[in-house]
PDB file of N, CA and C in Angstrom:
ATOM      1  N   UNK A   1      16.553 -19.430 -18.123  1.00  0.00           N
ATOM      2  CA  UNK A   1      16.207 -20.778 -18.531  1.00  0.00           C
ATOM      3  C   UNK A   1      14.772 -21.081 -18.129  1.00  0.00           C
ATOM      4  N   UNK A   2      14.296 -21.276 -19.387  1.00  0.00           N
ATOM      5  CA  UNK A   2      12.714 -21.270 -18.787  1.00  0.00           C
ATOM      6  C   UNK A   2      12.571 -23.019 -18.276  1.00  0.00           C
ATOM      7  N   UNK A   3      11.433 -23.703 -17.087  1.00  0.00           N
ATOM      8  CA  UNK A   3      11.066 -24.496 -16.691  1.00  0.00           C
ATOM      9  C   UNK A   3      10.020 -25.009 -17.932  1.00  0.00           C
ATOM     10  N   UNK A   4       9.971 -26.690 -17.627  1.00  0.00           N
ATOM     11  CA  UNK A   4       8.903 -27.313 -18.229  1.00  0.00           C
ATOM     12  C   UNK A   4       8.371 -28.470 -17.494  1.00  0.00           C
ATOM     13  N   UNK A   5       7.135 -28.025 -17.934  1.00  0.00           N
ATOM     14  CA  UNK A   5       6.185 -28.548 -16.749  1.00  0.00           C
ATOM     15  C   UNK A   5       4.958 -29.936 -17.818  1.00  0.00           C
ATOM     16  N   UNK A   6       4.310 -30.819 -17.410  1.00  0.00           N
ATOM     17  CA  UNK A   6       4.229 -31.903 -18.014  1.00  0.00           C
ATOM     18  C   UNK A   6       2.357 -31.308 -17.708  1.00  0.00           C
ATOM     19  N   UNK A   7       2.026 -30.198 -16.884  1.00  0.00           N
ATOM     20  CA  UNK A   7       1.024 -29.935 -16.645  1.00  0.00           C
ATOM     21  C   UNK A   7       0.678 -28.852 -17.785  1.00  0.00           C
ATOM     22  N   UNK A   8      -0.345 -28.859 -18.938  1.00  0.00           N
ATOM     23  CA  UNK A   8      -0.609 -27.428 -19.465  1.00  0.00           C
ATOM     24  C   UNK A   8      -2.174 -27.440 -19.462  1.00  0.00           C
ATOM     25  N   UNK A   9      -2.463 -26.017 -19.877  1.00  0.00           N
ATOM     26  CA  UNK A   9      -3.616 -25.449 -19.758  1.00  0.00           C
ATOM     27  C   UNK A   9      -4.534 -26.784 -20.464  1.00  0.00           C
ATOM     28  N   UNK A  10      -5.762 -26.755 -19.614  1.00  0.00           N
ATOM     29  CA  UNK A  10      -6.725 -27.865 -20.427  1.00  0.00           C
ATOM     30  C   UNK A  10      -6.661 -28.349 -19.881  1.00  0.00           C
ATOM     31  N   UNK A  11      -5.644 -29.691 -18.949  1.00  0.00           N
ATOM     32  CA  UNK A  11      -5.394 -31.057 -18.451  1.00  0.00           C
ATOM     33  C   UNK A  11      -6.236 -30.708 -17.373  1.00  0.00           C
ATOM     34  N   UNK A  12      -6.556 -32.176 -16.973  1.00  0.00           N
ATOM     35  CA  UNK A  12      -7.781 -32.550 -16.407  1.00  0.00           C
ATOM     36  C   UNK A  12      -6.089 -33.054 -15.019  1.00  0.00           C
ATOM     37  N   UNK A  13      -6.598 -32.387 -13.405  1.00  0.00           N
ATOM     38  CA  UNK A  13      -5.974 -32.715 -12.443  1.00  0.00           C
ATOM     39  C   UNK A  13      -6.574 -33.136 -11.323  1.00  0.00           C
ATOM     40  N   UNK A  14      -5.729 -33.722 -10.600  1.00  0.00           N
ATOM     41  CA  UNK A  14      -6.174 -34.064  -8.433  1.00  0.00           C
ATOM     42  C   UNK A  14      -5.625 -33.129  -7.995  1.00  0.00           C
ATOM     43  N   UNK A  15      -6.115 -32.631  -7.014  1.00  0.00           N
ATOM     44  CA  UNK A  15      -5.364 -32.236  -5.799  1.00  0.00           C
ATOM     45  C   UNK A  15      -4.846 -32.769  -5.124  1.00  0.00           C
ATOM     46  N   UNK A  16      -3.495 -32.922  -4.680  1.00  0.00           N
ATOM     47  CA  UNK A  16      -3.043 -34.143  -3.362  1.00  0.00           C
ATOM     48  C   UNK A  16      -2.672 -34.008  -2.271  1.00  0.00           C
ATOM     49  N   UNK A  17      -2.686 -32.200  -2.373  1.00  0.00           N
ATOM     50  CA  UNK A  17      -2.085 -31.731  -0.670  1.00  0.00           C
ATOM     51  C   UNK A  17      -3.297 -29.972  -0.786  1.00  0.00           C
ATOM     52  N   UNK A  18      -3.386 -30.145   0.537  1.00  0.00           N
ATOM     53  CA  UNK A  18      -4.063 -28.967   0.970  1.00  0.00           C
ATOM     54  C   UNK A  18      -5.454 -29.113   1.536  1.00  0.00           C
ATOM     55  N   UNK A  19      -6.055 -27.565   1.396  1.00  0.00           N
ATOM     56  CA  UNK A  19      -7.909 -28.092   1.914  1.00  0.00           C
ATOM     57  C   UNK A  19      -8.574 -28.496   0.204  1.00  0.00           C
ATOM     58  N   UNK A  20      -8.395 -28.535  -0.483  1.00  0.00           N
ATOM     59  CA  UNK A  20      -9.104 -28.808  -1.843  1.00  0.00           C
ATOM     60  C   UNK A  20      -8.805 -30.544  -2.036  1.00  0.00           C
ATOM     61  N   UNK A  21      -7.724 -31.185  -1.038  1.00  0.00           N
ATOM     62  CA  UNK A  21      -7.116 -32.760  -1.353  1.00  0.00           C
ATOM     63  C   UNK A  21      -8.425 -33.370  -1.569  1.00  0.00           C
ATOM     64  N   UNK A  22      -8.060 -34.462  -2.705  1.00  0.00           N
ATOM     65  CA  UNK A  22      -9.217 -35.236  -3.537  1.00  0.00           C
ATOM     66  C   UNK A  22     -10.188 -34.584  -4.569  1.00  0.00           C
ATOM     67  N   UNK A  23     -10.131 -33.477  -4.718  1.00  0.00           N
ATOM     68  CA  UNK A  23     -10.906 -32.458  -5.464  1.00  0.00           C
ATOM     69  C   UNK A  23     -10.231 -33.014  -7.372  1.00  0.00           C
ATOM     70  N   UNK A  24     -10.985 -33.038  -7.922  1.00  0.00           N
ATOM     71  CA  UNK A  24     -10.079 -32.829  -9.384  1.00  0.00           C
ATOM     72  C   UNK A  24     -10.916 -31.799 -10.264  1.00  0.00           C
ATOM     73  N   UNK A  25     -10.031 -31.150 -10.847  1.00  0.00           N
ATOM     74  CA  UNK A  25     -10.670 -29.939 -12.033  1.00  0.00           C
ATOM     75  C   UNK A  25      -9.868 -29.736 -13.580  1.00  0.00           C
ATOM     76  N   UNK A  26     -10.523 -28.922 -13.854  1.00  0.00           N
ATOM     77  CA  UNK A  26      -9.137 -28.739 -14.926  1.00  0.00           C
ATOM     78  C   UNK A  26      -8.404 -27.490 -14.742  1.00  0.00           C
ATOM     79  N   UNK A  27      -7.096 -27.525 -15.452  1.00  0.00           N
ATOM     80  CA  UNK A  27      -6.214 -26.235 -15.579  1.00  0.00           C
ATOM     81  C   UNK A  27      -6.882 -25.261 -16.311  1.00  0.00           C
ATOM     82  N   UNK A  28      -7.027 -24.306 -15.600  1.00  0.00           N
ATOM     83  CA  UNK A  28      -6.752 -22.898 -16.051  1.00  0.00           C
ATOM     84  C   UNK A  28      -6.197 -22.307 -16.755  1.00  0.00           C
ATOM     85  N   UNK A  29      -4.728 -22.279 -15.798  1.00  0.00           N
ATOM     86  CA  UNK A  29      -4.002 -21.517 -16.296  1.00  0.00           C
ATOM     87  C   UNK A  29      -3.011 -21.954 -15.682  1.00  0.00           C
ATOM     88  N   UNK A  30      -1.690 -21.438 -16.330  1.00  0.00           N
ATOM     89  CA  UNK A  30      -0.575 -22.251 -15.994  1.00  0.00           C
ATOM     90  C   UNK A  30       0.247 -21.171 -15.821  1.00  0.00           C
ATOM     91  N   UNK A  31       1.326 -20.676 -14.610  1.00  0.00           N
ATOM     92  CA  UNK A  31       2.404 -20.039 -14.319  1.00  0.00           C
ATOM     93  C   UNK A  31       3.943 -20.549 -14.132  1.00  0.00           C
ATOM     94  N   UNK A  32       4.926 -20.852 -15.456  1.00  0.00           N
ATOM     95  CA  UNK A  32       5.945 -21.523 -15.444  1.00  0.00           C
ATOM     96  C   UNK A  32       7.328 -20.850 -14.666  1.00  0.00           C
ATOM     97  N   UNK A  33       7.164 -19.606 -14.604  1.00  0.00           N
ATOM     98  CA  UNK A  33       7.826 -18.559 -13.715  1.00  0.00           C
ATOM     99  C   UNK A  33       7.488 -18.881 -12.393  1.00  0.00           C
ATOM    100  N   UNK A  34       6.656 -18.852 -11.766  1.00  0.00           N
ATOM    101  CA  UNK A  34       6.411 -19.192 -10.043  1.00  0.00           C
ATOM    102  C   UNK A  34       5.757 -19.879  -9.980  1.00  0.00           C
ATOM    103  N   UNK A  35       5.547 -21.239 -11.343  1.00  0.00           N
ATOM    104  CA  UNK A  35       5.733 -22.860 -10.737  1.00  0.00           C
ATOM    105  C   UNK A  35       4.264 -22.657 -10.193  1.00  0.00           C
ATOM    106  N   UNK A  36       3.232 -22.404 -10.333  1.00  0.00           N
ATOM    107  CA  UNK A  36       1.662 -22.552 -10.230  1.00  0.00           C
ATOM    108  C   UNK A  36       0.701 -22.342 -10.965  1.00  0.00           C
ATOM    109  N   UNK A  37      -0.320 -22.683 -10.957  1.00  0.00           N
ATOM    110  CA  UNK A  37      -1.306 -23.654 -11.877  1.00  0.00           C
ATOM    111  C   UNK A  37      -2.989 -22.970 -10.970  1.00  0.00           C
ATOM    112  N   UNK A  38      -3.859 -22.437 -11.740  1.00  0.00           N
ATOM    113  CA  UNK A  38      -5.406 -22.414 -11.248  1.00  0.00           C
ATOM    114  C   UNK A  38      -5.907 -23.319 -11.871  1.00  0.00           C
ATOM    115  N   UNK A  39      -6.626 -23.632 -10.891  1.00  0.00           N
ATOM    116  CA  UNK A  39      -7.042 -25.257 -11.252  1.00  0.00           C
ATOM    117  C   UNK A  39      -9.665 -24.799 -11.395  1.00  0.00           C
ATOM    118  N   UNK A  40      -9.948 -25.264 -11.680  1.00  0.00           N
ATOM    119  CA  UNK A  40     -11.275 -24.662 -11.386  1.00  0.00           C
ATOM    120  C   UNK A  40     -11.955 -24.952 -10.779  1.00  0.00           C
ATOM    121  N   UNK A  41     -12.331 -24.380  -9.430  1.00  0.00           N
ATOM    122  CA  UNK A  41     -13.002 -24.697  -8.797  1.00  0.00           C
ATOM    123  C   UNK A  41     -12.056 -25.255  -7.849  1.00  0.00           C
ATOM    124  N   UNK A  42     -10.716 -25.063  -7.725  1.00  0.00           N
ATOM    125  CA  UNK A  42     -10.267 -25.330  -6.095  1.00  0.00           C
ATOM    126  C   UNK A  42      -9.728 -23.791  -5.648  1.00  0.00           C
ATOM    127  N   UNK A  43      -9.342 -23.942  -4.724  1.00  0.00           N
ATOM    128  CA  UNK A  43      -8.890 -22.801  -3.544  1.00  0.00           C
ATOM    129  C   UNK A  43      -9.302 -21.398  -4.473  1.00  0.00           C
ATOM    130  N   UNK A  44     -10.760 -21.666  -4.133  1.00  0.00           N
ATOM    131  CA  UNK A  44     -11.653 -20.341  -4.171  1.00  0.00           C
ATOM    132  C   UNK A  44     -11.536 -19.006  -2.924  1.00  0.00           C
ATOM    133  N   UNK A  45     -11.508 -18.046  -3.279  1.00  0.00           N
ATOM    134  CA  UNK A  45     -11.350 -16.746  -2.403  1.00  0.00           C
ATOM    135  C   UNK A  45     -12.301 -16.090  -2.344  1.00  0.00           C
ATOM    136  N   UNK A  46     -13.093 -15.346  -1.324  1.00  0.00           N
ATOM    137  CA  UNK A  46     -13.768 -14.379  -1.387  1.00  0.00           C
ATOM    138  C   UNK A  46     -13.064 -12.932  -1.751  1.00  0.00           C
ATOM    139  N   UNK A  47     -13.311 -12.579  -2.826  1.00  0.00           N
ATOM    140  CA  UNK A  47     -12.752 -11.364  -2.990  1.00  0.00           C
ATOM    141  C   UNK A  47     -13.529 -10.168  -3.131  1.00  0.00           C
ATOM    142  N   UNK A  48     -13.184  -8.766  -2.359  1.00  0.00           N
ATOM    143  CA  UNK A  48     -13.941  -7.288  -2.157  1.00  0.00           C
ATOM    144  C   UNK A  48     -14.089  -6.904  -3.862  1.00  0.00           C
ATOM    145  N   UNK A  49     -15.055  -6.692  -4.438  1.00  0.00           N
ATOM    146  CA  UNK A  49     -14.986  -5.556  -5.669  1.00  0.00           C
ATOM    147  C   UNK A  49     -15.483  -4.035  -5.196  1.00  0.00           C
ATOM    148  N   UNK A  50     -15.397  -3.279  -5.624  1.00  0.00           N
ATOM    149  CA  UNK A  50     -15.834  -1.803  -5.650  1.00  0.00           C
ATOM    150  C   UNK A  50     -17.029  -2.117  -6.716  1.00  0.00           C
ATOM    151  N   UNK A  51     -18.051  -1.037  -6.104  1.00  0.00           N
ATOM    152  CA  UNK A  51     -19.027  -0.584  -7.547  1.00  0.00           C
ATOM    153  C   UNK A  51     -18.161  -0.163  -8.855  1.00  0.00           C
ATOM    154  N   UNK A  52     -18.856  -1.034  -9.734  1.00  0.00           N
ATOM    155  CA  UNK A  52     -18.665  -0.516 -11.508  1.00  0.00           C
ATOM    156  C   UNK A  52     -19.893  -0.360 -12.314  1.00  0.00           C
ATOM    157  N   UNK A  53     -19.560   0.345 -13.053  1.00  0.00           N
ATOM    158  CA  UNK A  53     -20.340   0.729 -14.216  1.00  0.00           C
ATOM    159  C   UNK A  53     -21.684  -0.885 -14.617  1.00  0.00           C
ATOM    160  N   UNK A  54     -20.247  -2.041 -14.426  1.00  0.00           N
ATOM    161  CA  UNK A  54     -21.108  -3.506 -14.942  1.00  0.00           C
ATOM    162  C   UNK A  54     -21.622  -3.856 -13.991  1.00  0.00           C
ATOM    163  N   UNK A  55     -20.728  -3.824 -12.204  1.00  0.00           N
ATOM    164  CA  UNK A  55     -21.366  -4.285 -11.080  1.00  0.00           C
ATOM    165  C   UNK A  55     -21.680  -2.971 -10.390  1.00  0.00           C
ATOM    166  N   UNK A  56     -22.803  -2.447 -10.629  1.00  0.00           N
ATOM    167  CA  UNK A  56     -23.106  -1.135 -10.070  1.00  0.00           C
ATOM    168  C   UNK A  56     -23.149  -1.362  -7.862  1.00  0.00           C
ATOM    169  N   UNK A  57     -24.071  -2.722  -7.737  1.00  0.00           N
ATOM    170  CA  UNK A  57     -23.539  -2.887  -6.079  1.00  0.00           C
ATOM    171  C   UNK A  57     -22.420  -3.307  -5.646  1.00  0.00           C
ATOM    172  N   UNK A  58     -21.503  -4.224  -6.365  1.00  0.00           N
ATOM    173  CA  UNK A  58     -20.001  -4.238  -5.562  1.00  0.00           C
ATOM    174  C   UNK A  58     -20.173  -5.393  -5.182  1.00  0.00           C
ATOM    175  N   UNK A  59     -19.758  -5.364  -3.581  1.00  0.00           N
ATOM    176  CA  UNK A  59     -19.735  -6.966  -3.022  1.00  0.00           C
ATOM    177  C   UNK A  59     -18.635  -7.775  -3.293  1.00  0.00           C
ATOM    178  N   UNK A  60     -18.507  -8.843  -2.953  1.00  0.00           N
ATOM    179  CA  UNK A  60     -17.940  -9.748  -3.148  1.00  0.00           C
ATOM    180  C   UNK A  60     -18.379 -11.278  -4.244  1.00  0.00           C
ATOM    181  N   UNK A  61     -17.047 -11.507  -4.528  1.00  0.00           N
ATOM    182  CA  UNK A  61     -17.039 -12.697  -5.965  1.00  0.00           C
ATOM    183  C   UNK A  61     -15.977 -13.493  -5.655  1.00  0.00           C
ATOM    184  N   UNK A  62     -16.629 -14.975  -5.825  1.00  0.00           N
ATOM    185  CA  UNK A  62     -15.613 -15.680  -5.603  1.00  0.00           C
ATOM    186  C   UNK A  62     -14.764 -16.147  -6.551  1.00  0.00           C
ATOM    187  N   UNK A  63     -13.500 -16.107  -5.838  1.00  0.00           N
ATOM    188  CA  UNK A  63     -12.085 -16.351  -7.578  1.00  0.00           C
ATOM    189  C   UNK A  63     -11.171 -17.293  -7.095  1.00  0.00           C
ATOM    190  N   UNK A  64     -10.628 -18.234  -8.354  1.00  0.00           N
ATOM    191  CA  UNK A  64      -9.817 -18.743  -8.231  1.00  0.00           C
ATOM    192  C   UNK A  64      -8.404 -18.902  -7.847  1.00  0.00           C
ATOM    193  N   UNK A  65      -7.790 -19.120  -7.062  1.00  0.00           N
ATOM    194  CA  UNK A  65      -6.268 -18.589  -6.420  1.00  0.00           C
ATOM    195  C   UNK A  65      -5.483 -19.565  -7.485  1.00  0.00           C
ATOM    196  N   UNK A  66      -3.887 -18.948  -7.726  1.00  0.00           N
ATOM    197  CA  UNK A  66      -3.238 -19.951  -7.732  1.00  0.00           C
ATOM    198  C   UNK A  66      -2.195 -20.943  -6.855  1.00  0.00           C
ATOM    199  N   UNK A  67      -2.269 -22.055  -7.060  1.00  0.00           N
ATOM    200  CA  UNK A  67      -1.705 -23.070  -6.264  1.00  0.00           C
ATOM    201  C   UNK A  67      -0.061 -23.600  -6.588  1.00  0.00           C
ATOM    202  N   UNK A  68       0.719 -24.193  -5.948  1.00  0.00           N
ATOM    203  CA  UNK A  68       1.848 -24.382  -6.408  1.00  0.00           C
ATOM    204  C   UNK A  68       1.527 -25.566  -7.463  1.00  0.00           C
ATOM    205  N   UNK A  69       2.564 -26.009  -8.258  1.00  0.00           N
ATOM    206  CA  UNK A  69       2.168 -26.843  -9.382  1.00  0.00           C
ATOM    207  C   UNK A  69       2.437 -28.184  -8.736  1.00  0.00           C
ATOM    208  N   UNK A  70       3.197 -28.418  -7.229  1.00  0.00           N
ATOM    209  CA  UNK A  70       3.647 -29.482  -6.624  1.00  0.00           C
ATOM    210  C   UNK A  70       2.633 -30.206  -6.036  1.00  0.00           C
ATOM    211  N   UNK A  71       1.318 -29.389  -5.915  1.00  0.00           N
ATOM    212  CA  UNK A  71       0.269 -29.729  -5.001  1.00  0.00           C
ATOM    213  C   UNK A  71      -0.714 -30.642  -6.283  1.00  0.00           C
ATOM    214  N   UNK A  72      -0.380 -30.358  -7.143  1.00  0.00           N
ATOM    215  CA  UNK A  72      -1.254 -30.914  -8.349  1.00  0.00           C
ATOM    216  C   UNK A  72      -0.714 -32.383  -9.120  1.00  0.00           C
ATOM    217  N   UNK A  73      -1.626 -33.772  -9.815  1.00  0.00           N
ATOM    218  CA  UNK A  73      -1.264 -34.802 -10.138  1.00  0.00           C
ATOM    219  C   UNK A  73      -2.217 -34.678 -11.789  1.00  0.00           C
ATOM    220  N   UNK A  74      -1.644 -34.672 -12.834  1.00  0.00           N
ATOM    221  CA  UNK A  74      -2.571 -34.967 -13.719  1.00  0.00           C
ATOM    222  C   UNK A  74      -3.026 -36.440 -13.848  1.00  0.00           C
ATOM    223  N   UNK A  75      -4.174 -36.286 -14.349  1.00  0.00           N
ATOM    224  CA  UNK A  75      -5.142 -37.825 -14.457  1.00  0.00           C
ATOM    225  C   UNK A  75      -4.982 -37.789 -15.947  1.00  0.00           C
ATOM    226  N   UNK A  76      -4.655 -39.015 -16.297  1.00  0.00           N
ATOM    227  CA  UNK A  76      -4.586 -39.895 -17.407  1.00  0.00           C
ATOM    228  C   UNK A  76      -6.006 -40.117 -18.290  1.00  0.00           C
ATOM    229  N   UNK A  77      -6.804 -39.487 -19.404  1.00  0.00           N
ATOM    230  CA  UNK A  77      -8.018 -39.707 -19.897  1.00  0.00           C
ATOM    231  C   UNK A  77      -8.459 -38.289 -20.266  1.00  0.00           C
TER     232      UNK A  77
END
């Protein structure tokens, strides 16, 4: 039985719990299976890459995590 969620990709959200609270962005992306949502530009990660062909030095890039969908309020507009 799949879940439905009143949040989809596009909608403009708040944050209302966590370190991102008061932040608003838009959806990403939406996960209806484990109920979470990337929002842009909240709970950013530093993440390791390896050298590639495109990023020949590597390093690190920061990425978007996903969040539970409970932590999120859509804004009206």
């Amino acid at each position: 039985m799949a879940v439905k969620f009143k949040i989809k990709k596009g909608d403009n959200v708040k944050i209302i719990t966590g370190d991102d609270k008061g932040k608003t962005g838009k959806v990403l992306a939406v996960f209806p299976k484990k109920s979470q949502v990337i929002v842009e530009g909240c709970k950013i990660a530093k993440k390791a890459v390896k050298p590639t062909e495109k990023n020949p030095n590597g390093g690190f890039i920061n990425k978007e995590m996903p969040m539970d969908i409970s932590n999120v309020a859509k804004i009206e507009g």
